[in-house]
PDB file of N, CA and C in Angstrom:
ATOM      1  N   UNK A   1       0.846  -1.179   0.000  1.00  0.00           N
ATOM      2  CA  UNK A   1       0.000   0.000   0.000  1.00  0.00           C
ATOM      3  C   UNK A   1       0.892   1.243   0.000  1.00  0.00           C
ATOM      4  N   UNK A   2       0.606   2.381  -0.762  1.00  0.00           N
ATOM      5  CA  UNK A   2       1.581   3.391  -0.965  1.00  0.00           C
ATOM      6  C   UNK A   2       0.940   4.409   0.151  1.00  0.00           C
ATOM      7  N   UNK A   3       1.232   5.588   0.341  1.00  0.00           N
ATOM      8  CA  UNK A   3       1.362   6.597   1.321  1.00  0.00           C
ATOM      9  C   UNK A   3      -0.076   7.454   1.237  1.00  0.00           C
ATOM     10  N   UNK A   4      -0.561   6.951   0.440  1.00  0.00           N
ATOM     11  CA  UNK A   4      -2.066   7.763   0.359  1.00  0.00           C
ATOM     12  C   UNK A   4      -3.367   6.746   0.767  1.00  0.00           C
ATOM     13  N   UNK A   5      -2.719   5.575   0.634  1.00  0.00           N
ATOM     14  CA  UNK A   5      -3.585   4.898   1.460  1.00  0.00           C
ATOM     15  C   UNK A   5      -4.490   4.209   1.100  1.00  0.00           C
ATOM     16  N   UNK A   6      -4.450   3.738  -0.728  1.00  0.00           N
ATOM     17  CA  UNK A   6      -5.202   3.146  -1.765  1.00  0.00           C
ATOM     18  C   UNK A   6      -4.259   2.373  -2.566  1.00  0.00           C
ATOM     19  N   UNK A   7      -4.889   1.357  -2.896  1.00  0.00           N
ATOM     20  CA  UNK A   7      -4.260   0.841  -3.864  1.00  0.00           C
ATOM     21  C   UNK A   7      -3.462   0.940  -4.799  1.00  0.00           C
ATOM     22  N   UNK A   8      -2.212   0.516  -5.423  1.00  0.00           N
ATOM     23  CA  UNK A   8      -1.638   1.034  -6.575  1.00  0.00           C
ATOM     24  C   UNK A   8      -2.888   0.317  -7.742  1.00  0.00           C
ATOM     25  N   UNK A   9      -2.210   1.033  -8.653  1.00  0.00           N
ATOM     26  CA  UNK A   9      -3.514   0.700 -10.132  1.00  0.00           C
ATOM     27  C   UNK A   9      -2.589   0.207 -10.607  1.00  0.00           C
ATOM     28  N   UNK A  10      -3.522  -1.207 -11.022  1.00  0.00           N
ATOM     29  CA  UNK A  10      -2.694  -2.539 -11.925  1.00  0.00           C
ATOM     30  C   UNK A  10      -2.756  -1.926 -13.263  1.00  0.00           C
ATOM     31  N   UNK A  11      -1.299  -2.256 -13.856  1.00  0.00           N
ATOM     32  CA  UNK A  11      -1.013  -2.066 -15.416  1.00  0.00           C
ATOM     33  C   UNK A  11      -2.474  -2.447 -16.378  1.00  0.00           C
ATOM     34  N   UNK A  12      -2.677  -1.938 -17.423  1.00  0.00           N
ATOM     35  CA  UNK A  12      -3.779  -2.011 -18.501  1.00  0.00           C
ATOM     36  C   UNK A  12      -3.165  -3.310 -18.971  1.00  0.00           C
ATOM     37  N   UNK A  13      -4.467  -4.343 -18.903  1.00  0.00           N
ATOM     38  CA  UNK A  13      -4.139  -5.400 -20.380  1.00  0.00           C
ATOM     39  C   UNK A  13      -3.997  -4.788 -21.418  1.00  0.00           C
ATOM     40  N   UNK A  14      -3.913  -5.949 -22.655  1.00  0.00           N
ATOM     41  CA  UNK A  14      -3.472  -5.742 -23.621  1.00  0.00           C
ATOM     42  C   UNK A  14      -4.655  -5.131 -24.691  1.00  0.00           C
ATOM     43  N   UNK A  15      -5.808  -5.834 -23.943  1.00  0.00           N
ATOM     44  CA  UNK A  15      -6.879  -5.825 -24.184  1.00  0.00           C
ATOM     45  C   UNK A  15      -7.690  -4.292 -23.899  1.00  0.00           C
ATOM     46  N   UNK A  16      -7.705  -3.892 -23.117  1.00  0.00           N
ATOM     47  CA  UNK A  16      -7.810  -2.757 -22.391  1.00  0.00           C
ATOM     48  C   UNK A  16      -7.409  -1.296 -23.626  1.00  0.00           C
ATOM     49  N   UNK A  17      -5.858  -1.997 -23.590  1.00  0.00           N
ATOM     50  CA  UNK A  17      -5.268  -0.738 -24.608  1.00  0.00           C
ATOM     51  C   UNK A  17      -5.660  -0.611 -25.919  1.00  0.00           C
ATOM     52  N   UNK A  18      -6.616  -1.916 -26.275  1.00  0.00           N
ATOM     53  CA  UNK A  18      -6.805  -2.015 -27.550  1.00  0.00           C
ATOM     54  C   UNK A  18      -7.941  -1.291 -27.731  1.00  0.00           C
ATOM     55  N   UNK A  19      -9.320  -1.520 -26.523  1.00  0.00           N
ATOM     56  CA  UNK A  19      -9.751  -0.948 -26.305  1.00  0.00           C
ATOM     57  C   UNK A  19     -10.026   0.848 -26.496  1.00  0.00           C
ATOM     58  N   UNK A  20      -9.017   1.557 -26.036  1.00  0.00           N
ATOM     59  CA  UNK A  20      -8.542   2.370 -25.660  1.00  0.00           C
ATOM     60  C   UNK A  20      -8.099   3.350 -26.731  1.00  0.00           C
ATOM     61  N   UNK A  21      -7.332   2.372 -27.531  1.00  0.00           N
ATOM     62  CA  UNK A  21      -7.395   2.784 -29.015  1.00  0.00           C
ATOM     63  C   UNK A  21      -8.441   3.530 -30.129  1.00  0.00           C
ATOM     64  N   UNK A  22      -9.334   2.060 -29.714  1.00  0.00           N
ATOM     65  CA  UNK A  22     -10.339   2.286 -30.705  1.00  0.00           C
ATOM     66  C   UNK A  22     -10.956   3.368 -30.084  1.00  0.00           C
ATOM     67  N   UNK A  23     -11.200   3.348 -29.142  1.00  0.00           N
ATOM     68  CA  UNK A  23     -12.033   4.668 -28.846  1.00  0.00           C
ATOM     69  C   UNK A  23     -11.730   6.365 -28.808  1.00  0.00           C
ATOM     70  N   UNK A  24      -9.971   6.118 -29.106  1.00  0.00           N
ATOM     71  CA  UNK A  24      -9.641   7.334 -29.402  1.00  0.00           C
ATOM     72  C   UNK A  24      -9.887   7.697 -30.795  1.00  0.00           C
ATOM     73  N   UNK A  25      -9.737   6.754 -31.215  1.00  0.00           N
ATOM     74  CA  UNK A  25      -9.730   7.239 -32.972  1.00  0.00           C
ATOM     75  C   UNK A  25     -11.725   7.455 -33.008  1.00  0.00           C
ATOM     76  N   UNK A  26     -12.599   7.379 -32.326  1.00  0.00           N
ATOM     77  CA  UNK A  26     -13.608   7.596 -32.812  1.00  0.00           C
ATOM     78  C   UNK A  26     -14.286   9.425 -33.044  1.00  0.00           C
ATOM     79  N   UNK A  27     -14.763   9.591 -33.651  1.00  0.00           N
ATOM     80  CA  UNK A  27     -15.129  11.326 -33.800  1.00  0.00           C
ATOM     81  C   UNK A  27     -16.360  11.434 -32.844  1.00  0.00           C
ATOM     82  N   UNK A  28     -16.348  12.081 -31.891  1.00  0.00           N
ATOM     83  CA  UNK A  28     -17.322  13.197 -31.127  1.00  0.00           C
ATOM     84  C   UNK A  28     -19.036  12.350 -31.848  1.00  0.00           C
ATOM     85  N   UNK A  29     -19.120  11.998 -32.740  1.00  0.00           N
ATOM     86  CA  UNK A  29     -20.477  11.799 -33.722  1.00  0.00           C
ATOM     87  C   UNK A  29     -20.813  10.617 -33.501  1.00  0.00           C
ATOM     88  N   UNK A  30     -19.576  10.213 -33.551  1.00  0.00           N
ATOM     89  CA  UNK A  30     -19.952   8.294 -33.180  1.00  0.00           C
ATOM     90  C   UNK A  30     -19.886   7.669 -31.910  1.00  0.00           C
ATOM     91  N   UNK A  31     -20.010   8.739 -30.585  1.00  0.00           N
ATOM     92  CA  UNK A  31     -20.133   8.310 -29.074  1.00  0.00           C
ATOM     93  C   UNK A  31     -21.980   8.394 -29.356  1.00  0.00           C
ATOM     94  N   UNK A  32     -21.777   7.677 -28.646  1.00  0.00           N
ATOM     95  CA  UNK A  32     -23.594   7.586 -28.092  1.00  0.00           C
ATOM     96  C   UNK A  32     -23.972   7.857 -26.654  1.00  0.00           C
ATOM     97  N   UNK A  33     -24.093   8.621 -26.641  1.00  0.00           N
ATOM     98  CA  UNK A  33     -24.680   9.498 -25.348  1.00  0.00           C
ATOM     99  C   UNK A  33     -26.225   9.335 -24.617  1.00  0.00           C
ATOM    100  N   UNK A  34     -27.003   8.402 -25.342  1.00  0.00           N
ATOM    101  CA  UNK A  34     -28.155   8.029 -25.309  1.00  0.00           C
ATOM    102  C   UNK A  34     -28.883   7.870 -23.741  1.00  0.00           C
ATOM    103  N   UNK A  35     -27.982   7.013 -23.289  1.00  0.00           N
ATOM    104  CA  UNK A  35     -27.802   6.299 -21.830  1.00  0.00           C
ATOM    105  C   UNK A  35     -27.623   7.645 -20.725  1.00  0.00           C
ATOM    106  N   UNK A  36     -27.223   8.933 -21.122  1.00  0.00           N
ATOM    107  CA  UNK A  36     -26.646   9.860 -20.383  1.00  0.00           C
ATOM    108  C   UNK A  36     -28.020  10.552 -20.229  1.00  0.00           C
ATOM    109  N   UNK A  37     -28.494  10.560 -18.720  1.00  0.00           N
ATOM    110  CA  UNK A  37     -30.010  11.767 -18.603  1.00  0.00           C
ATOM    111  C   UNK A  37     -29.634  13.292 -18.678  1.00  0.00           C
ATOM    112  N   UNK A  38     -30.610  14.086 -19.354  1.00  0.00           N
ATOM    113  CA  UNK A  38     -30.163  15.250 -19.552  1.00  0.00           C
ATOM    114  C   UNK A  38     -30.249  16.348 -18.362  1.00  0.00           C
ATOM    115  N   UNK A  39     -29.517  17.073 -17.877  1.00  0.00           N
ATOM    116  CA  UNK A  39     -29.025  18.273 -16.821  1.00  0.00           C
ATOM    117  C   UNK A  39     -29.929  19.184 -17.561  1.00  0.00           C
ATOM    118  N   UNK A  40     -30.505  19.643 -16.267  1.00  0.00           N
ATOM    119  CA  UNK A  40     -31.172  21.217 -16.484  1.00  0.00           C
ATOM    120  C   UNK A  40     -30.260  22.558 -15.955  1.00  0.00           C
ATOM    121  N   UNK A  41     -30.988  23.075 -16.906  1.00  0.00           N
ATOM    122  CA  UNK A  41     -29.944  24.474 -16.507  1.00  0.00           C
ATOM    123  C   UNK A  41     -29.516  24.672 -14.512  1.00  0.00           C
ATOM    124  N   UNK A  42     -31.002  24.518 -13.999  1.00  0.00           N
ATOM    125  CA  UNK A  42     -31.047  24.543 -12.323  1.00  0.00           C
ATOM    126  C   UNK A  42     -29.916  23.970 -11.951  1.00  0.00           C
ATOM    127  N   UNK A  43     -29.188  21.989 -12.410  1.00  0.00           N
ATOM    128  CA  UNK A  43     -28.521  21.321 -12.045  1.00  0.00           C
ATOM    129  C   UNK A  43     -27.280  21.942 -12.478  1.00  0.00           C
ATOM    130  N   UNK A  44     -27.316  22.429 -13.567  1.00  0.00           N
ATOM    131  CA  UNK A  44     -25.702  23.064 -13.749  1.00  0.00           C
ATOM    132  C   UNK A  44     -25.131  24.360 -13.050  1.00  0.00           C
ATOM    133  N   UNK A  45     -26.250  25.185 -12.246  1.00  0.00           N
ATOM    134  CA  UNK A  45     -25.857  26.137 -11.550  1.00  0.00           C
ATOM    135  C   UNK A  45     -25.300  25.621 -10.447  1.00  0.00           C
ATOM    136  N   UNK A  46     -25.450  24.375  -9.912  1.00  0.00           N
ATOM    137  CA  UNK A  46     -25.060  24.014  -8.746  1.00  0.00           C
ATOM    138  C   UNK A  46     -23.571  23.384  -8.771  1.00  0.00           C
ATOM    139  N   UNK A  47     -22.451  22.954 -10.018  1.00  0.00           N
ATOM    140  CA  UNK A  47     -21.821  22.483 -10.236  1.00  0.00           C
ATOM    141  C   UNK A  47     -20.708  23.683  -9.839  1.00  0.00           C
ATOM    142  N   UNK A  48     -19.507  23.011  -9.276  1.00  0.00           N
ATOM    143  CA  UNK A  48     -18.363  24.170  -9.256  1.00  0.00           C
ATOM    144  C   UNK A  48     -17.164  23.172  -9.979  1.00  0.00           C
ATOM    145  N   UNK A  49     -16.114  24.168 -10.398  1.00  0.00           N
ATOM    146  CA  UNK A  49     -14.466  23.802 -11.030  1.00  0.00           C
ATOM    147  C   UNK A  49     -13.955  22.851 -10.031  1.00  0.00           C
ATOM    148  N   UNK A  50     -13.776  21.676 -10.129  1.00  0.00           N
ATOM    149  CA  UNK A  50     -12.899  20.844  -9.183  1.00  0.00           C
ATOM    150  C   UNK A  50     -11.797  21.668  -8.503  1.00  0.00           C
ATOM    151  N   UNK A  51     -11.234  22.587  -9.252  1.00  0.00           N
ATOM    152  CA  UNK A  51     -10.405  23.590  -8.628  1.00  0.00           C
ATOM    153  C   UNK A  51     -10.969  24.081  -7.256  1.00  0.00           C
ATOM    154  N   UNK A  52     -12.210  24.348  -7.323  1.00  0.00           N
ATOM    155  CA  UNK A  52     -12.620  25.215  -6.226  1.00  0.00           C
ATOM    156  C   UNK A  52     -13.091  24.153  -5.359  1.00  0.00           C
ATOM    157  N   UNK A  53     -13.860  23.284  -5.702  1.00  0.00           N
ATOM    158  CA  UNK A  53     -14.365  22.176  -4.844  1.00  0.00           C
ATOM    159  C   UNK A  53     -13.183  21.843  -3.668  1.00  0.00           C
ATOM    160  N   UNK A  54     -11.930  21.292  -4.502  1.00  0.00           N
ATOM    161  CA  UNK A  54     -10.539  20.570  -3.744  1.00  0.00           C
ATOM    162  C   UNK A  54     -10.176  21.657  -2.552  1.00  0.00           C
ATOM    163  N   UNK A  55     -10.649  22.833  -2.213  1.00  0.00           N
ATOM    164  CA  UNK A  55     -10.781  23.735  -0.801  1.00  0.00           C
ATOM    165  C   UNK A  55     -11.838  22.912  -0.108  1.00  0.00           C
ATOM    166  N   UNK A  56     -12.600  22.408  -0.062  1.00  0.00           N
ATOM    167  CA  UNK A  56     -13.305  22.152   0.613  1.00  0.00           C
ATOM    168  C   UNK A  56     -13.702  20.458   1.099  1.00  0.00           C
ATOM    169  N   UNK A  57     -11.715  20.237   0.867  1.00  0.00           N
ATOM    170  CA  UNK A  57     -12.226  18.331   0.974  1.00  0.00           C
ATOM    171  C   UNK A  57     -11.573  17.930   2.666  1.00  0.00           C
ATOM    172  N   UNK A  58     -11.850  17.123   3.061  1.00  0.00           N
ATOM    173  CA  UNK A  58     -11.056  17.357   5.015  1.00  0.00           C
ATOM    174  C   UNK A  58     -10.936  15.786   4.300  1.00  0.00           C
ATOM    175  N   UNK A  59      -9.327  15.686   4.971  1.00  0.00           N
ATOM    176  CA  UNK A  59      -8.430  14.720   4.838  1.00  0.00           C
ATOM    177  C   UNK A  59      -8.718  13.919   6.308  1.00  0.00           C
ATOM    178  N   UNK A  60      -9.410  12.932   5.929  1.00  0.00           N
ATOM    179  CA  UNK A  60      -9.274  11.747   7.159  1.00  0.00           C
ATOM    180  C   UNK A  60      -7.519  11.301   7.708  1.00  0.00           C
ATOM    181  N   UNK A  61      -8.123  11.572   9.262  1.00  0.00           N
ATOM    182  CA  UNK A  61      -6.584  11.069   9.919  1.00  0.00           C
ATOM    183  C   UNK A  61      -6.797   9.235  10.009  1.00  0.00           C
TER     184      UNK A  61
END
């Protein structure tokens, strides 16, 4: 266990990267977003920059 107190992350199969591949080479057109419910304007006012959020995280002793 390393110093933060989680797991190290096991190397990607081979499989994984192949994966990984293909999905880079795909264009913005050919993701399907279907599955994703749509945000109302209300829900996006409530969202902040992870930047600003990470002030407000308390580190368990």
């Amino acid at each position: 266990m390393n110093n933060s107190g989680t797991k190290p992350i096991p190397p990607l199969t081979p499989e994984q990267i192949a994966e990984i591949e293909a999905l880079s080479k795909m264009s913005y057109d050919e993701i399907d977003f279907s599955d994703i419910p749509p945000i109302s304007k209300e829900e996006l006012k409530r969202f902040k920059p992870a930047r600003l959020r990470k002030k407000n995280l308390k580190v368990a002793s």
